[in-house]
Protein backbone atom coordinates (compact mmCIF):
# COMPACT_ATOMS: atom_id res chain seq x y z
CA UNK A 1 -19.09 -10.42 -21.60
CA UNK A 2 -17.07 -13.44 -21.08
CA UNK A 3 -13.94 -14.23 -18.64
CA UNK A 4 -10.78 -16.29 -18.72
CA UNK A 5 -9.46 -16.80 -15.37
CA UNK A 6 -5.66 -17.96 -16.26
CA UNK A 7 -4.31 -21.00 -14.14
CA UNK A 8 -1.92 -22.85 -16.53
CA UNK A 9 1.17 -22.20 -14.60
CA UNK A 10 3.23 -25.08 -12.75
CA UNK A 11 4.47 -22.69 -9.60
CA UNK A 12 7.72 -24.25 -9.83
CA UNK A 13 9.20 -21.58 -7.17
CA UNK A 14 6.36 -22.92 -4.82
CA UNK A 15 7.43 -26.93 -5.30
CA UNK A 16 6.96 -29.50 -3.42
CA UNK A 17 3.91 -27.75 -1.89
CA UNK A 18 2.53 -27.01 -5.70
CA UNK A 19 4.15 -29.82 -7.09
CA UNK A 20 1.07 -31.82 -6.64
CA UNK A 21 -1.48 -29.18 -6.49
CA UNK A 22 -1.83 -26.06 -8.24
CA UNK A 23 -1.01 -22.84 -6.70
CA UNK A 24 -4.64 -20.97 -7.27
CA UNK A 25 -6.06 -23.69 -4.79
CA UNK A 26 -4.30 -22.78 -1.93
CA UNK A 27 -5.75 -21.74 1.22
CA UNK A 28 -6.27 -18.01 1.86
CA UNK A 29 -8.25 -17.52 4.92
CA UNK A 30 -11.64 -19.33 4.72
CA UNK A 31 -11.30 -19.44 0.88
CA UNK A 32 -8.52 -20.21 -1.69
CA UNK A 33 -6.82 -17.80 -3.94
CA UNK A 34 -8.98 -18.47 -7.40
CA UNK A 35 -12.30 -18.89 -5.04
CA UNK A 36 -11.85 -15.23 -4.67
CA UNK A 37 -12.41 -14.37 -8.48
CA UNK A 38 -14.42 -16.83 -9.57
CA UNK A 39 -16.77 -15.89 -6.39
CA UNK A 40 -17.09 -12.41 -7.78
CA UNK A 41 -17.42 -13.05 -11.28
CA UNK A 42 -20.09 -15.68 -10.75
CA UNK A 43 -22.51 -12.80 -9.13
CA UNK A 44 -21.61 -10.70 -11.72
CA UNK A 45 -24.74 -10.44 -14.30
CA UNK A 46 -22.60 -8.96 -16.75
CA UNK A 47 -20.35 -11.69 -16.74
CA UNK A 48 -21.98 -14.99 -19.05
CA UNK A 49 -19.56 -17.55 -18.78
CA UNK A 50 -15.89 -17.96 -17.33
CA UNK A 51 -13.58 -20.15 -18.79
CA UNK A 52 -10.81 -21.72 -16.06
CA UNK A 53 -7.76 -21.93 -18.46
CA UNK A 54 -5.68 -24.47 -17.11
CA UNK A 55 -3.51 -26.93 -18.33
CA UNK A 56 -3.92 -31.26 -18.33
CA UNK A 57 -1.59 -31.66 -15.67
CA UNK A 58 -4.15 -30.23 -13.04
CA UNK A 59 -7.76 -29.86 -15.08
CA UNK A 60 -8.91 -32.78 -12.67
CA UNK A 61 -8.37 -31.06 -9.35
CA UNK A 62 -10.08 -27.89 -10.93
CA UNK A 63 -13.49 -29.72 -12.13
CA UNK A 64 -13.29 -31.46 -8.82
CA UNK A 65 -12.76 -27.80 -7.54
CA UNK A 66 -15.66 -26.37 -9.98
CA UNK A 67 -18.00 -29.76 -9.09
CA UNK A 68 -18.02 -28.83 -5.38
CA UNK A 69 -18.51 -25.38 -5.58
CA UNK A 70 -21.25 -25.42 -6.93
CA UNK A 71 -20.03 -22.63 -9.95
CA UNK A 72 -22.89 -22.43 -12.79
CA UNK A 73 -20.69 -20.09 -14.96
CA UNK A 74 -16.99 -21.58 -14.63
CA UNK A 75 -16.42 -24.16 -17.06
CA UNK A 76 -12.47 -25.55 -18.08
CA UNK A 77 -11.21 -24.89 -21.17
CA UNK A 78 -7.63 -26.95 -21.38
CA UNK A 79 -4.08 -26.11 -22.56
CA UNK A 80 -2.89 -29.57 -24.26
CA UNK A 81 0.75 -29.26 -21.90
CA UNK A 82 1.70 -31.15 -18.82
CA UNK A 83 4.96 -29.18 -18.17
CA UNK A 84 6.51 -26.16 -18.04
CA UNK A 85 8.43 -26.39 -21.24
CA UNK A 86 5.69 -27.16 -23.14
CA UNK A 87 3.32 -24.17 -22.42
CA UNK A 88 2.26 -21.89 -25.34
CA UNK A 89 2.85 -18.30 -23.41
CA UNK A 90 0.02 -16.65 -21.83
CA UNK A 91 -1.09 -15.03 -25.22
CA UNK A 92 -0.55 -17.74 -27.37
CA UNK A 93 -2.57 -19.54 -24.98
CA UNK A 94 -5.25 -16.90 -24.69
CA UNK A 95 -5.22 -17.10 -28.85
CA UNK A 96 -5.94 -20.86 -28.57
CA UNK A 97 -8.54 -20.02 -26.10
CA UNK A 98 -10.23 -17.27 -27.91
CA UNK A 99 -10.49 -19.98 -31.33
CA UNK A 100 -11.22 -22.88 -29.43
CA UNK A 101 -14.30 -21.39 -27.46
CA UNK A 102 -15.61 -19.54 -30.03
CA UNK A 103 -15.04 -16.34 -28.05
CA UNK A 104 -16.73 -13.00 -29.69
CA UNK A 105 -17.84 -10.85 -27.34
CA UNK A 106 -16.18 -8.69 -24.88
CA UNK A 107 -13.51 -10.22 -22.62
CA UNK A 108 -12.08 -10.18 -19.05
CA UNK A 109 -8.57 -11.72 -18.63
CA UNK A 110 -7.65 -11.84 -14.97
CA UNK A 111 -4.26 -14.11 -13.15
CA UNK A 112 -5.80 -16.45 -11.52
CA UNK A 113 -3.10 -15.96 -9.17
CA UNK A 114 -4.24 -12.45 -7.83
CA UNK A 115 -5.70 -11.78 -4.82
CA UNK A 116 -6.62 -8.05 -5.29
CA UNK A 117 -8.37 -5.75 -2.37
CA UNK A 118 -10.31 -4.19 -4.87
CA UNK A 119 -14.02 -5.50 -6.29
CA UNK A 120 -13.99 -6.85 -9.69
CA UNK A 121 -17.34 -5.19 -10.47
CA UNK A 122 -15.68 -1.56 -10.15
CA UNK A 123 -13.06 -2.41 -12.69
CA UNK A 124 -15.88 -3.61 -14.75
CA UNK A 125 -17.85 -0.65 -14.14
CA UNK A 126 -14.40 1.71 -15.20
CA UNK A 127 -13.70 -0.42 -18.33
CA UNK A 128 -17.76 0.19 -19.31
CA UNK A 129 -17.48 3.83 -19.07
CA UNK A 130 -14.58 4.03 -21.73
CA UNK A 131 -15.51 1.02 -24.04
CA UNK A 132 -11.52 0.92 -24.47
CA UNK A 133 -9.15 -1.73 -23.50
CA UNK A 134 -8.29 -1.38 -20.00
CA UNK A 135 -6.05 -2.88 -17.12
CA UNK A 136 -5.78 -2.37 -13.57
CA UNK A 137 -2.29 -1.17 -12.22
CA UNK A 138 -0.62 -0.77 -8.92
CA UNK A 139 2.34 0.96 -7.84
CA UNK A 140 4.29 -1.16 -5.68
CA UNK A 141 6.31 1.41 -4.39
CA UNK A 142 9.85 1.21 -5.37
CA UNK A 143 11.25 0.87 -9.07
CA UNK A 144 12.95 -2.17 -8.16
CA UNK A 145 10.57 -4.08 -7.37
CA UNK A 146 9.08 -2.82 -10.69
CA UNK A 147 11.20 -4.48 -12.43
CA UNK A 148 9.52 -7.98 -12.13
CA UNK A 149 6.28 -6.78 -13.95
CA UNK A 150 5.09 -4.45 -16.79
CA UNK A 151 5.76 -1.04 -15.85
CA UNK A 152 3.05 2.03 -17.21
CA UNK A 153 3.33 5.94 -18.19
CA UNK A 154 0.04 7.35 -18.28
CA UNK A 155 -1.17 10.90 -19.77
CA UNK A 156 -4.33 11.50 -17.52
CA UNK A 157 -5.56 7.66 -17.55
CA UNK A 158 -4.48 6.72 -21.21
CA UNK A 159 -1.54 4.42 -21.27
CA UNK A 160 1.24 6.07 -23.54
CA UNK A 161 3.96 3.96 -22.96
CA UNK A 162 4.25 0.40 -21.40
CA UNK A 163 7.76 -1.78 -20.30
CA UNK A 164 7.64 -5.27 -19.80
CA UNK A 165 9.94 -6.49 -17.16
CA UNK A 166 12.76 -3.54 -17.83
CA UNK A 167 16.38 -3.63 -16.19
CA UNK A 168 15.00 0.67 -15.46
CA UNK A 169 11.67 1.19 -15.01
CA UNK A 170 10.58 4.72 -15.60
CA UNK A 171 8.50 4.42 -12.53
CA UNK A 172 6.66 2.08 -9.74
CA UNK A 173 3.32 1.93 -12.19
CA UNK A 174 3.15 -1.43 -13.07
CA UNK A 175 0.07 -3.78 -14.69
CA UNK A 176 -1.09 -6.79 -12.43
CA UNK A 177 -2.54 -9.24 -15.29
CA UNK A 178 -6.57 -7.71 -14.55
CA UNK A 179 -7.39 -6.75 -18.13
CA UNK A 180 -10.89 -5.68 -20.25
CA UNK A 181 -10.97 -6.06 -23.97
CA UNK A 182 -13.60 -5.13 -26.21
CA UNK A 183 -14.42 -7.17 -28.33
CA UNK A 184 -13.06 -5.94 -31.28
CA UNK A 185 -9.72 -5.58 -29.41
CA UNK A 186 -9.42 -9.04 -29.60
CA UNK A 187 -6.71 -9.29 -31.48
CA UNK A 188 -4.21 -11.96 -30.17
CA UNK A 189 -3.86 -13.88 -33.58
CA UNK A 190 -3.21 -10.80 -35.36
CA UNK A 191 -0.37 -10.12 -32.46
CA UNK A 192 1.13 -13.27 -33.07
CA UNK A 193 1.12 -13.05 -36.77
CA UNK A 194 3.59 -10.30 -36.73
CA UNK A 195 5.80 -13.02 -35.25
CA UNK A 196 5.53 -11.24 -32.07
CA UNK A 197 6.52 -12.55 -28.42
CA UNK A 198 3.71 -15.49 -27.12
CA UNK A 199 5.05 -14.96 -23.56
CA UNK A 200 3.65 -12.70 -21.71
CA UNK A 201 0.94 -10.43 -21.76
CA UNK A 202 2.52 -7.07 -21.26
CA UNK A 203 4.27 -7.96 -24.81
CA UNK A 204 0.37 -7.47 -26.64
CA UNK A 205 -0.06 -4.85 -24.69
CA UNK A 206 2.91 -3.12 -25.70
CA UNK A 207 1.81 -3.62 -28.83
CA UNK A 208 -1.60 -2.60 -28.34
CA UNK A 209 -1.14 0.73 -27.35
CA UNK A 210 0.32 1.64 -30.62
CA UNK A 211 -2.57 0.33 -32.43
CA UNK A 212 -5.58 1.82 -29.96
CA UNK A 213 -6.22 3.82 -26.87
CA UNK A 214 -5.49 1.45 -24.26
CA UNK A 215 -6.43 3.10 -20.23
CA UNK A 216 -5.13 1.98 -16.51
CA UNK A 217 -7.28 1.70 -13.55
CA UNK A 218 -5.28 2.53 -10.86
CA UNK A 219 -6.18 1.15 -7.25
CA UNK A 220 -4.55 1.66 -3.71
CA UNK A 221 -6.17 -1.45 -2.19
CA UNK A 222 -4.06 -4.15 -1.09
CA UNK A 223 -2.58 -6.51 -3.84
CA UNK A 224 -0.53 -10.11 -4.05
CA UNK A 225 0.97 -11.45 -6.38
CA UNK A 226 0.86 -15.39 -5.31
CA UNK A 227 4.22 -16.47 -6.99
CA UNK A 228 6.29 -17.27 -4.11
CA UNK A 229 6.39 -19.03 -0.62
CA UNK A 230 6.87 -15.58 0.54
CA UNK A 231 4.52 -14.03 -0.98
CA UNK A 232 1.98 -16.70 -0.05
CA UNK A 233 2.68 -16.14 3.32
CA UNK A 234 2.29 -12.59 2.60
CA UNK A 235 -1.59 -12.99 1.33
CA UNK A 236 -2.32 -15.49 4.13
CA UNK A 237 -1.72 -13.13 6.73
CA UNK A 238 -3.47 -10.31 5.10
CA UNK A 239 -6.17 -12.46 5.27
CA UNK A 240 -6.47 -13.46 8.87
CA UNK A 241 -5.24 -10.52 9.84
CA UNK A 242 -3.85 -11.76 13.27
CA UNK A 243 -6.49 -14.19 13.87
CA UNK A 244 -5.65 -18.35 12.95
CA UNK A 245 -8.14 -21.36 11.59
CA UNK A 246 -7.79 -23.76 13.59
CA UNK A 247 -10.40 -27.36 12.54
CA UNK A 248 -12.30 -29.02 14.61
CA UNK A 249 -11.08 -32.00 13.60
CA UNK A 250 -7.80 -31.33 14.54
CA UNK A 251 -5.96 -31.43 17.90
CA UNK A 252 -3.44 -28.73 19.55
CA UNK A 253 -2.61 -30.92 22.88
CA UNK A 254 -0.37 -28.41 24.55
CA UNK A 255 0.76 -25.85 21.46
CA UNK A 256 1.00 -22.46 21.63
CA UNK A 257 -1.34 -21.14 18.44
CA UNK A 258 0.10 -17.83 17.52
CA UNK A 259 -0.99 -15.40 14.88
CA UNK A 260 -1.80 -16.17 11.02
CA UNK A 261 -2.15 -19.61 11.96
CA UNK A 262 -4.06 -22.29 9.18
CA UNK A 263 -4.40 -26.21 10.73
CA UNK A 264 -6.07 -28.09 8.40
CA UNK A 265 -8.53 -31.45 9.25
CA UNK A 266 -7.31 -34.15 10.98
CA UNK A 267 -3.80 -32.34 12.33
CA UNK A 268 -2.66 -33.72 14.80
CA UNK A 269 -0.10 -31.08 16.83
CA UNK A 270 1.47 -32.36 20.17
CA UNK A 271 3.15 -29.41 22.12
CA UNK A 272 4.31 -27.41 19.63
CA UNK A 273 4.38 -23.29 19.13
CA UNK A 274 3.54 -21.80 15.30
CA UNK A 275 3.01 -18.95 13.89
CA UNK A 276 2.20 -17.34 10.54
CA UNK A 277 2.02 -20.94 9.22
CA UNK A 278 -0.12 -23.23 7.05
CA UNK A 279 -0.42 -27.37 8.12
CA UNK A 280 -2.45 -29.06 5.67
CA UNK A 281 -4.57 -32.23 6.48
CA UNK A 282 -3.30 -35.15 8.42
CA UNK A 283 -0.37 -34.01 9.65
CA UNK A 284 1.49 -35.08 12.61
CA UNK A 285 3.80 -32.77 14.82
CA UNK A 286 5.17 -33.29 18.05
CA UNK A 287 7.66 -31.00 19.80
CA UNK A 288 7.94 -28.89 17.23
CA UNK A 289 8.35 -24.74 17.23
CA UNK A 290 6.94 -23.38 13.39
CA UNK A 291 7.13 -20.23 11.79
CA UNK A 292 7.01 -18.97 8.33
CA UNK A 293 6.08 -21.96 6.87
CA UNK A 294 4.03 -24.67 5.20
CA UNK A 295 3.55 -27.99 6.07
CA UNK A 296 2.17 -30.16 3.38
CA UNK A 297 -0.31 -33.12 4.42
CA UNK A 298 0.60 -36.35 5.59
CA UNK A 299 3.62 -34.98 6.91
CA UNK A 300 5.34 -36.39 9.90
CA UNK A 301 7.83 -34.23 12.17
CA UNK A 302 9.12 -34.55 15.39
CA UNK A 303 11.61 -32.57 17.49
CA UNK A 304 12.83 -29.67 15.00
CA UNK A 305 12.43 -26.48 14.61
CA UNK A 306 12.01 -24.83 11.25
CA UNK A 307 11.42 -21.43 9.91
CA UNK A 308 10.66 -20.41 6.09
CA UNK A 309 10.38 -24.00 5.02
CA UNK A 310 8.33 -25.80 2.69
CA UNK A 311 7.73 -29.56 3.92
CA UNK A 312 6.57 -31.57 0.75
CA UNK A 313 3.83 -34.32 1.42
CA UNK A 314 4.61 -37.57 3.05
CA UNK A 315 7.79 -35.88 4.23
CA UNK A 316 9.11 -37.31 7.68
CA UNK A 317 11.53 -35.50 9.64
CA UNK A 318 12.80 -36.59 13.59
């Protein structure tokens, strides 16, 4: 089996903290978002290679990423875009992918922007059992809030019916970009031959389910969706759980460290209170109460308070 771990996106709701970096390399606890999958799916004997699908803007930062991790399997296969406008959709991309690397064996496709409570290896295991195309799905509890993803109606585990994005969502079912294909199910350049929608996933799968059996794995672990500063935030403190990361290389000369606390190396914080907030490296703070936020490196502040902000590097504020 082989596995795509998609990271072409530009996180433009996250800028200027992803404007410069890309969103799967963020800091989630001791590891970053992407570390998470890639982590799994390198222990993973089933799993023979892993392509990082990225695009050229950031393929440097991921084989410096790859290079110091130390990842025998991961290996980048590149999108030829540098912005937004120019991306192919996720399965026109995947088509490109699938042609370029010679791809003919079964596949994994996760979002390399998940961070999912739930092990890789027992979706694995659940797509093995039924040899059919699979996904994993979550209800996220309200339809509203279904309406941002592709929405599911199952008969037993089968998928009979699947909504991308509807204005009313039969129900809070929706599909969280974790999918298995066999790998004669394959079939994103016979998708887009039809002349059908290169956007987003949930469109082939749509599709899909009228040409094959297509199956959910449904999981009640915790799940985020890393799209947002909110729902960064969100992740971050699932991870520490109450606890903060303080470096040694930093210093916290009279600051009150709350919870779901990140300071990076070489912070320097002069009394100042935070909480449920991420500093990156070299930043300077003095008298300064933080909550809800990030704090990109290099940045200089003094005398403020902020809450829910994003401070972009190099930023000074006084």
């Amino acid at each position: 089996m082989h596995a795509v771990v998609l990271a072409g996106g530009y996180a433009t709701r996250m800028w200027p903290i992803t404007r410069h970096r890309p969103k799967m390399l963020l800091p989630v606890g001791e590891t970053t978002v992407i570390d998470q999958i890639l982590t799994e799916l390198e222990a993973d004997d089933r799993i023979e290679q892993i392509y990082l699908s990225t695009n050229e803007n950031f393929a440097d930062e991921f084989e410096t990423h790859i290079d110091a991790e130390g990842y025998e399997k991961v290996s980048l296969s590149v999108e030829d875009t540098t912005e937004e406008s120019e991306k192919f959709g996720v399965i026109g991309a995947m088509a490109q992918l699938v042609d370029r690397e010679g791809v003919d064996d079964d596949l994994l496709v996760i979002a390399g922007d998940n961070l999912m409570g739930f092990a890789v290896s027992d979706f694995l295991d659940y797509f093995e059992t039924r040899a059919q195309p699979t996904l994993a799905a979550y209800d996220v509890g309200s339809r509203e809030k279904a309406t941002s993803y592709g929405v599911l109606a199952l008969d037993g585990e089968e998928i009979v019916e699947f909504q991308e994005k509807p204005d009313e969502p039969k129900s809070s079912l929706v599909s969280i970009a974790c999918y298995a294909f066999p790998a004669d199910s394959i079939r994103f350049s016979e998708y887009l031959a039809g002349d059908n929608n290169p956007d987003e996933p949930g469109w082939f799968i749509e599709w899909l389910i009228e040409q094959e059996s297509v199956f959910a794995y449904s999981f009640d672990e915790p799940w985020f969706d890393i799209g947002t500063p909110e729902s960064y935030l969100e992740a971050v403190r699932w991870a520490l759980d109450g606890d903060s990361i303080v470096s040694p290389s930093a210093s916290t000369n009279g600051c009150e460290i709350g919870e779901n606390v990140h300071v990076m190396a070489n912070v320097d914080l002069s009394d100042v209170t935070i909480e449920d907030t991420i500093v990156f490296p070299d930043a300077r703070l003095e008298h300064v109460d933080l909550s809800e936020s990030v704090v990109d490196e290099h940045v200089s502040i003094e005398d403020a308070v902020l809450e829910n902000a994003l401070v972009g590097p190099y930023t000074r504020l006084s």
